[in-house]
PDB file of N, CA and C in Angstrom:
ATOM      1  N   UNK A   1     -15.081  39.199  22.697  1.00  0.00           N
ATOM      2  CA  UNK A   1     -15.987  38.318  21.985  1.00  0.00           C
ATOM      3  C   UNK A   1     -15.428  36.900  22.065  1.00  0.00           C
ATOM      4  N   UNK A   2     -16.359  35.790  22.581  1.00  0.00           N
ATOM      5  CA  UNK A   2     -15.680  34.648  22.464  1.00  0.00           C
ATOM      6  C   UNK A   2     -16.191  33.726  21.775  1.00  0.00           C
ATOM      7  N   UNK A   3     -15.393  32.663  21.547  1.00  0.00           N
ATOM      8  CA  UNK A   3     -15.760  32.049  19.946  1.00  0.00           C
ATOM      9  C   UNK A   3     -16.618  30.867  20.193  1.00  0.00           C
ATOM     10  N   UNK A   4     -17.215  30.287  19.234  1.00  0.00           N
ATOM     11  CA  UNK A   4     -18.261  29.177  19.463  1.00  0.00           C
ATOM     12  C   UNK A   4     -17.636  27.978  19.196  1.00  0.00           C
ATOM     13  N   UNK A   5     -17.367  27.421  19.661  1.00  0.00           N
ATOM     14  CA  UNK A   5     -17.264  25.292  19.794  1.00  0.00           C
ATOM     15  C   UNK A   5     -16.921  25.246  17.977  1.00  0.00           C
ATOM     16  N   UNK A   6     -17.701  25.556  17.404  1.00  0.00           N
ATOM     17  CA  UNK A   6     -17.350  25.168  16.091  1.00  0.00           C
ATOM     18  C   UNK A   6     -16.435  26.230  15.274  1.00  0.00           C
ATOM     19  N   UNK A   7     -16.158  27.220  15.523  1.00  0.00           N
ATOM     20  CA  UNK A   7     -15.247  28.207  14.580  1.00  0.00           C
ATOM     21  C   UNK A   7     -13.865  28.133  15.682  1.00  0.00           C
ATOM     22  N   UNK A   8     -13.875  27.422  16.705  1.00  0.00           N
ATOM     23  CA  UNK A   8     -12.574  27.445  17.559  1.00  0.00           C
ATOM     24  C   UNK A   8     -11.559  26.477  16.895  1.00  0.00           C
ATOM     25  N   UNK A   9     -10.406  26.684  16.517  1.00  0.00           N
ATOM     26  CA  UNK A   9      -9.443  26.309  15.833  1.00  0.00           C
ATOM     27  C   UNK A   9      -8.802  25.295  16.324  1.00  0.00           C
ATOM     28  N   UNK A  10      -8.975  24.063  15.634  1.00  0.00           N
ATOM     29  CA  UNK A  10      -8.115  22.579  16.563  1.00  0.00           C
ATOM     30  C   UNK A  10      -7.093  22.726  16.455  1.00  0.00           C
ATOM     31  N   UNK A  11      -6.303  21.956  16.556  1.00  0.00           N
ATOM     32  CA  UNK A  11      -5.191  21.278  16.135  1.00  0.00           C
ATOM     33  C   UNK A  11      -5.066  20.371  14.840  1.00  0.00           C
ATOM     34  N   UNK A  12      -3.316  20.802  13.861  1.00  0.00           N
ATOM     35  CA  UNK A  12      -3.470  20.305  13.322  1.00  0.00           C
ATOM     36  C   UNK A  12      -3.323  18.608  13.189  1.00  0.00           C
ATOM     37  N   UNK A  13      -3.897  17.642  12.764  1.00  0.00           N
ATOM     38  CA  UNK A  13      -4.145  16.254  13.223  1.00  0.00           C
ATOM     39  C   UNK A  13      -2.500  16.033  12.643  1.00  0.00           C
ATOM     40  N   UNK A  14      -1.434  16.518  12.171  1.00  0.00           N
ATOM     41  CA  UNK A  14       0.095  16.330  11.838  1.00  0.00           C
ATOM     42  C   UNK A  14       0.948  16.362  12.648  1.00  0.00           C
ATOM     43  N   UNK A  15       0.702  18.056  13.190  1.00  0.00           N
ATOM     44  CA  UNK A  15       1.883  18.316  13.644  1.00  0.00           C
ATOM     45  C   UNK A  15       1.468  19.157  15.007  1.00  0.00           C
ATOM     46  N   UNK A  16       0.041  18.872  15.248  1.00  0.00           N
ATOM     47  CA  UNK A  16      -0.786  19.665  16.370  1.00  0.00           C
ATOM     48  C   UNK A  16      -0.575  21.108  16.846  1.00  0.00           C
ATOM     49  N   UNK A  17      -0.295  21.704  15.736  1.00  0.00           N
ATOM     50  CA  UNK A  17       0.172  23.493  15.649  1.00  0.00           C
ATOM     51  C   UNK A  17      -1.886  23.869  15.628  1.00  0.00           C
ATOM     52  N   UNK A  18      -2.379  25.131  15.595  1.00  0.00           N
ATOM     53  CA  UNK A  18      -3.515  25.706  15.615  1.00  0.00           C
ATOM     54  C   UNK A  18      -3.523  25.364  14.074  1.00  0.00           C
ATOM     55  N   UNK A  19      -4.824  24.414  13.875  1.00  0.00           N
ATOM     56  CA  UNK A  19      -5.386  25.119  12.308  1.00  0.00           C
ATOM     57  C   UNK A  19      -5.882  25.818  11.916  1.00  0.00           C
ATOM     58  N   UNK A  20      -5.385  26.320  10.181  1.00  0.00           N
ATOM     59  CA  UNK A  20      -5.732  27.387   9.992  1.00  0.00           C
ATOM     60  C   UNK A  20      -6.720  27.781   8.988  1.00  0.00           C
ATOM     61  N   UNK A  21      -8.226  28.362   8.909  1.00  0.00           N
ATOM     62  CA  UNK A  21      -9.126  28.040   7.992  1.00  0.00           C
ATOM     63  C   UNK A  21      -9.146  27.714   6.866  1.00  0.00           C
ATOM     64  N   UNK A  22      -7.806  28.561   6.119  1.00  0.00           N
ATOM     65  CA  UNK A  22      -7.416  28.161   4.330  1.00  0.00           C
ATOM     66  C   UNK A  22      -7.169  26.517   4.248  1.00  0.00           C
ATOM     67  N   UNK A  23      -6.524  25.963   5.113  1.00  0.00           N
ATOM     68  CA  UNK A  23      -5.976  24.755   4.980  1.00  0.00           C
ATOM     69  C   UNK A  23      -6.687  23.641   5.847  1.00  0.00           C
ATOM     70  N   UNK A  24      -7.738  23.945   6.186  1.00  0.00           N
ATOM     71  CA  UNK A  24      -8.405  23.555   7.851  1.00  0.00           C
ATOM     72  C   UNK A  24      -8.539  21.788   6.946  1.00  0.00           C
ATOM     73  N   UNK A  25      -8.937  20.357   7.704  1.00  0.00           N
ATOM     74  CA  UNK A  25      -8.106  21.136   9.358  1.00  0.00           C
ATOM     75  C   UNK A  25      -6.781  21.097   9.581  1.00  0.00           C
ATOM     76  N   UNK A  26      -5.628  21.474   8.595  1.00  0.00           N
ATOM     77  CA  UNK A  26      -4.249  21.030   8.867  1.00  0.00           C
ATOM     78  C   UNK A  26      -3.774  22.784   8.939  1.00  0.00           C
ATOM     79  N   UNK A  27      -2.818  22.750   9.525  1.00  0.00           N
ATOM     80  CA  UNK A  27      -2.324  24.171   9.631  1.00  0.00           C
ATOM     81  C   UNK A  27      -1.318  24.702   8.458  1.00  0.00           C
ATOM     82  N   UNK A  28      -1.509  24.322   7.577  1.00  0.00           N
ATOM     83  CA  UNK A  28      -0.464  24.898   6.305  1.00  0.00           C
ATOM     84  C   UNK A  28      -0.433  24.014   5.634  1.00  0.00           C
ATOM     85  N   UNK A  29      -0.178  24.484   4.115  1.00  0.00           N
ATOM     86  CA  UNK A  29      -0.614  23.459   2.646  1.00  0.00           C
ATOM     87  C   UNK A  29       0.498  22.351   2.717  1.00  0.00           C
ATOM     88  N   UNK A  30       1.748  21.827   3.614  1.00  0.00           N
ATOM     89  CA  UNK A  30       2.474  21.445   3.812  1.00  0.00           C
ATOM     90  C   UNK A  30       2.041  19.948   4.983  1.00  0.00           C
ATOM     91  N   UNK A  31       1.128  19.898   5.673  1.00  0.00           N
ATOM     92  CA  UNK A  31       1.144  19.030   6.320  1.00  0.00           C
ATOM     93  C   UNK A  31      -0.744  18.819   5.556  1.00  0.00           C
ATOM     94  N   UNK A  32      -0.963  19.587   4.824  1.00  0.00           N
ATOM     95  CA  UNK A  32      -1.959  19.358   4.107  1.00  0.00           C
ATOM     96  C   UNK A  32      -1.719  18.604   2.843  1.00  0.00           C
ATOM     97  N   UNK A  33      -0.298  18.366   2.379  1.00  0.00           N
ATOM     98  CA  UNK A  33      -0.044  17.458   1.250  1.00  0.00           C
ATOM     99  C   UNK A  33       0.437  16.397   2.130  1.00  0.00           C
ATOM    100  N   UNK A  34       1.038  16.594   3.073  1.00  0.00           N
ATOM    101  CA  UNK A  34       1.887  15.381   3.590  1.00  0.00           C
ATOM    102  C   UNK A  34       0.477  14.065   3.305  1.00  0.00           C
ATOM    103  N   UNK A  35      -0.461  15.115   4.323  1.00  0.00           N
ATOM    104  CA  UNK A  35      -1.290  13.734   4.500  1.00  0.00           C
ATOM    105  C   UNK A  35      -2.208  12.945   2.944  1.00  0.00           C
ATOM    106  N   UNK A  36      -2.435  13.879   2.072  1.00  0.00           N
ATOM    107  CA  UNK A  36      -2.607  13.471   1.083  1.00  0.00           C
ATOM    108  C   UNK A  36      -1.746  12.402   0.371  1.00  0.00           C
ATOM    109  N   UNK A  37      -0.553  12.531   0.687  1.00  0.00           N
ATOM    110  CA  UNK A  37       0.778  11.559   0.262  1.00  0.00           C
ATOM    111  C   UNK A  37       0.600  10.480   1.003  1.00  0.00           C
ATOM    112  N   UNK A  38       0.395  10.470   2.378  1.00  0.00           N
ATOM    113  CA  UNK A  38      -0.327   9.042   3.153  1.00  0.00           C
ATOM    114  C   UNK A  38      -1.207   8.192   2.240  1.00  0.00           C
ATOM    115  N   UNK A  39      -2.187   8.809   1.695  1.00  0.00           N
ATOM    116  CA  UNK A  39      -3.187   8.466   1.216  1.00  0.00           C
ATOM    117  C   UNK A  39      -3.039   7.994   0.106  1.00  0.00           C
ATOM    118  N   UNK A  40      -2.699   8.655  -1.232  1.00  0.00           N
ATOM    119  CA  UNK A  40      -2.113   8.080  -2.215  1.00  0.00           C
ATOM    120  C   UNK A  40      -1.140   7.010  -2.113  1.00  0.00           C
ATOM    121  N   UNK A  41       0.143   6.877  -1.275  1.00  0.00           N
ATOM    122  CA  UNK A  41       0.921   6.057  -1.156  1.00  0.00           C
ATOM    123  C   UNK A  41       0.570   4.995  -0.276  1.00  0.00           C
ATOM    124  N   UNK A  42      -0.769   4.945  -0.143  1.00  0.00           N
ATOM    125  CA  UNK A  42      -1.005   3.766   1.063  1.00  0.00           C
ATOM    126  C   UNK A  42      -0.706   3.855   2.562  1.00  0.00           C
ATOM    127  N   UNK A  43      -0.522   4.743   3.001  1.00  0.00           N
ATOM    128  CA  UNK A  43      -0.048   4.838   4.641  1.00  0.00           C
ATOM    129  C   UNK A  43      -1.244   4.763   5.082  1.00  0.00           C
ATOM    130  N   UNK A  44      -2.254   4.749   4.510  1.00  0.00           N
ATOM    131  CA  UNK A  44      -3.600   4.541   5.419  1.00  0.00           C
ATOM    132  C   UNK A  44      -4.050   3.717   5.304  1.00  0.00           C
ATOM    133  N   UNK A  45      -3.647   2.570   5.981  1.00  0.00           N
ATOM    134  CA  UNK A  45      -4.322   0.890   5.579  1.00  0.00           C
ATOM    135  C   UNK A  45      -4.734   0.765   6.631  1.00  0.00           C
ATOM    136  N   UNK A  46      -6.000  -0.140   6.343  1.00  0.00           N
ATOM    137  CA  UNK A  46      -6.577  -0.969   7.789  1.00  0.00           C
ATOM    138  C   UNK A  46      -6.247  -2.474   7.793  1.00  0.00           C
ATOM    139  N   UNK A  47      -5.817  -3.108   8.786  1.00  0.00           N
ATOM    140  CA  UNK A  47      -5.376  -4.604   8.177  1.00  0.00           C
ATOM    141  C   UNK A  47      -6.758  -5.466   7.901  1.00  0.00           C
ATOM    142  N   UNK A  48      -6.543  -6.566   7.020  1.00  0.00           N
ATOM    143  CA  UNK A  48      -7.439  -6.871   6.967  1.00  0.00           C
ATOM    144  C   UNK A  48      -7.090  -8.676   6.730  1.00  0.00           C
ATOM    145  N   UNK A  49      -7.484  -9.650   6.640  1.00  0.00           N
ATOM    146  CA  UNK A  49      -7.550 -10.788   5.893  1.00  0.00           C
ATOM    147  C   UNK A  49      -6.647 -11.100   4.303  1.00  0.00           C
ATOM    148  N   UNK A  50      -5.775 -11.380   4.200  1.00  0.00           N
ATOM    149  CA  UNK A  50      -4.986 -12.158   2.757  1.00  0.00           C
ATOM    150  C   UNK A  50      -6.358 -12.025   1.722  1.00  0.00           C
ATOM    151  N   UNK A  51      -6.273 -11.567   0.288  1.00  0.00           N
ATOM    152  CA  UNK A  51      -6.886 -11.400  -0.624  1.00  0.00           C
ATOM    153  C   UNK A  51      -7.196 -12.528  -0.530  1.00  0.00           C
ATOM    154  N   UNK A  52      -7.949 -13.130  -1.913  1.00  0.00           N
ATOM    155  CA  UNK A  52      -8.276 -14.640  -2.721  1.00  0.00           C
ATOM    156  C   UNK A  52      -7.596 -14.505  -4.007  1.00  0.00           C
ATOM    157  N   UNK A  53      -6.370 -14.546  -4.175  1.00  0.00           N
ATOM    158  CA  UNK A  53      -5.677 -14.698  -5.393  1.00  0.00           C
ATOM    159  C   UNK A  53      -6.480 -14.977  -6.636  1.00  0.00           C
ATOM    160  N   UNK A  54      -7.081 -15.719  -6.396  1.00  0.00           N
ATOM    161  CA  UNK A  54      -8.323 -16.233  -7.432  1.00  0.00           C
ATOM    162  C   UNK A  54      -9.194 -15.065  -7.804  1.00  0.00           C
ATOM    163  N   UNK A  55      -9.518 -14.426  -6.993  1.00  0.00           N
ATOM    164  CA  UNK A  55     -10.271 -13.247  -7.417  1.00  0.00           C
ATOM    165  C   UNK A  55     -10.036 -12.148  -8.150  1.00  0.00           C
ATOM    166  N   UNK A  56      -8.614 -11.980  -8.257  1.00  0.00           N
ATOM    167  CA  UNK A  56      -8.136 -10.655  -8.580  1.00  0.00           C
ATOM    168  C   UNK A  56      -7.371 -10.869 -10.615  1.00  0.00           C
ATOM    169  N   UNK A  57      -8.063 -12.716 -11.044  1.00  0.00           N
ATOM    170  CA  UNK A  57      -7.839 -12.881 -12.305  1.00  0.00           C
ATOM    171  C   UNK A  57      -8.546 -12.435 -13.192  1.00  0.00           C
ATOM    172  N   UNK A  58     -10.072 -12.374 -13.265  1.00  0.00           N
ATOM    173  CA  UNK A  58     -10.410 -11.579 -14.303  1.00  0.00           C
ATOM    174  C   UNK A  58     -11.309 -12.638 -14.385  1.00  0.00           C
ATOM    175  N   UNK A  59     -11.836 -12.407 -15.702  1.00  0.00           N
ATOM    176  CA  UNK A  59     -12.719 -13.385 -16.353  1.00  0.00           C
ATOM    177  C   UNK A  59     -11.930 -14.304 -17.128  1.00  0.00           C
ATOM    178  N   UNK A  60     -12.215 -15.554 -16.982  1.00  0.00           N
ATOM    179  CA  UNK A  60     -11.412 -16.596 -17.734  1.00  0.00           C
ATOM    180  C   UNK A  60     -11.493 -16.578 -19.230  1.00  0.00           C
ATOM    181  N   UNK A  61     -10.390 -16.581 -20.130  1.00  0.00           N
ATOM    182  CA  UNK A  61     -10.497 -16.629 -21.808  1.00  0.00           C
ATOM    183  C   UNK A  61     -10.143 -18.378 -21.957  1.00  0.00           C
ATOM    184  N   UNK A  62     -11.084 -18.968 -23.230  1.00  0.00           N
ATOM    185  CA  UNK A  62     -10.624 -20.176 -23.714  1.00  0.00           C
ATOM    186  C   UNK A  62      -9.649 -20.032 -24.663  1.00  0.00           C
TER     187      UNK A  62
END
């Protein structure tokens, strides 16, 4: 029996081992937190343009 395009098992996008459905698409709850830890800790930035300092004050109090 051979498998269809979509139930065929990638790679995991970490550590490019077969993924595995519990954890899909990373192959174990281990490179399935790693990348979550990217994420939370900022490893996933896109660069972009210097803020506007000005913007990030709030609403002005008298």
């Amino acid at each position: 029996m051979s498998r269809s395009p979509s139930t065929q098992s990638k790679p995991c996008p970490l550590c490019g081992q077969p993924a595995e459905p519990a954890h899909a698409p990373f192959c174990s709850r281990g490179c399935k937190d790693r990348d979550l830890l990217q994420w939370l800790g900022e490893g996933y930035r896109i660069p972009g343009p210097p803020a506007d300092p000005g913007l990030d004050s709030g609403p002005e109090h008298d």
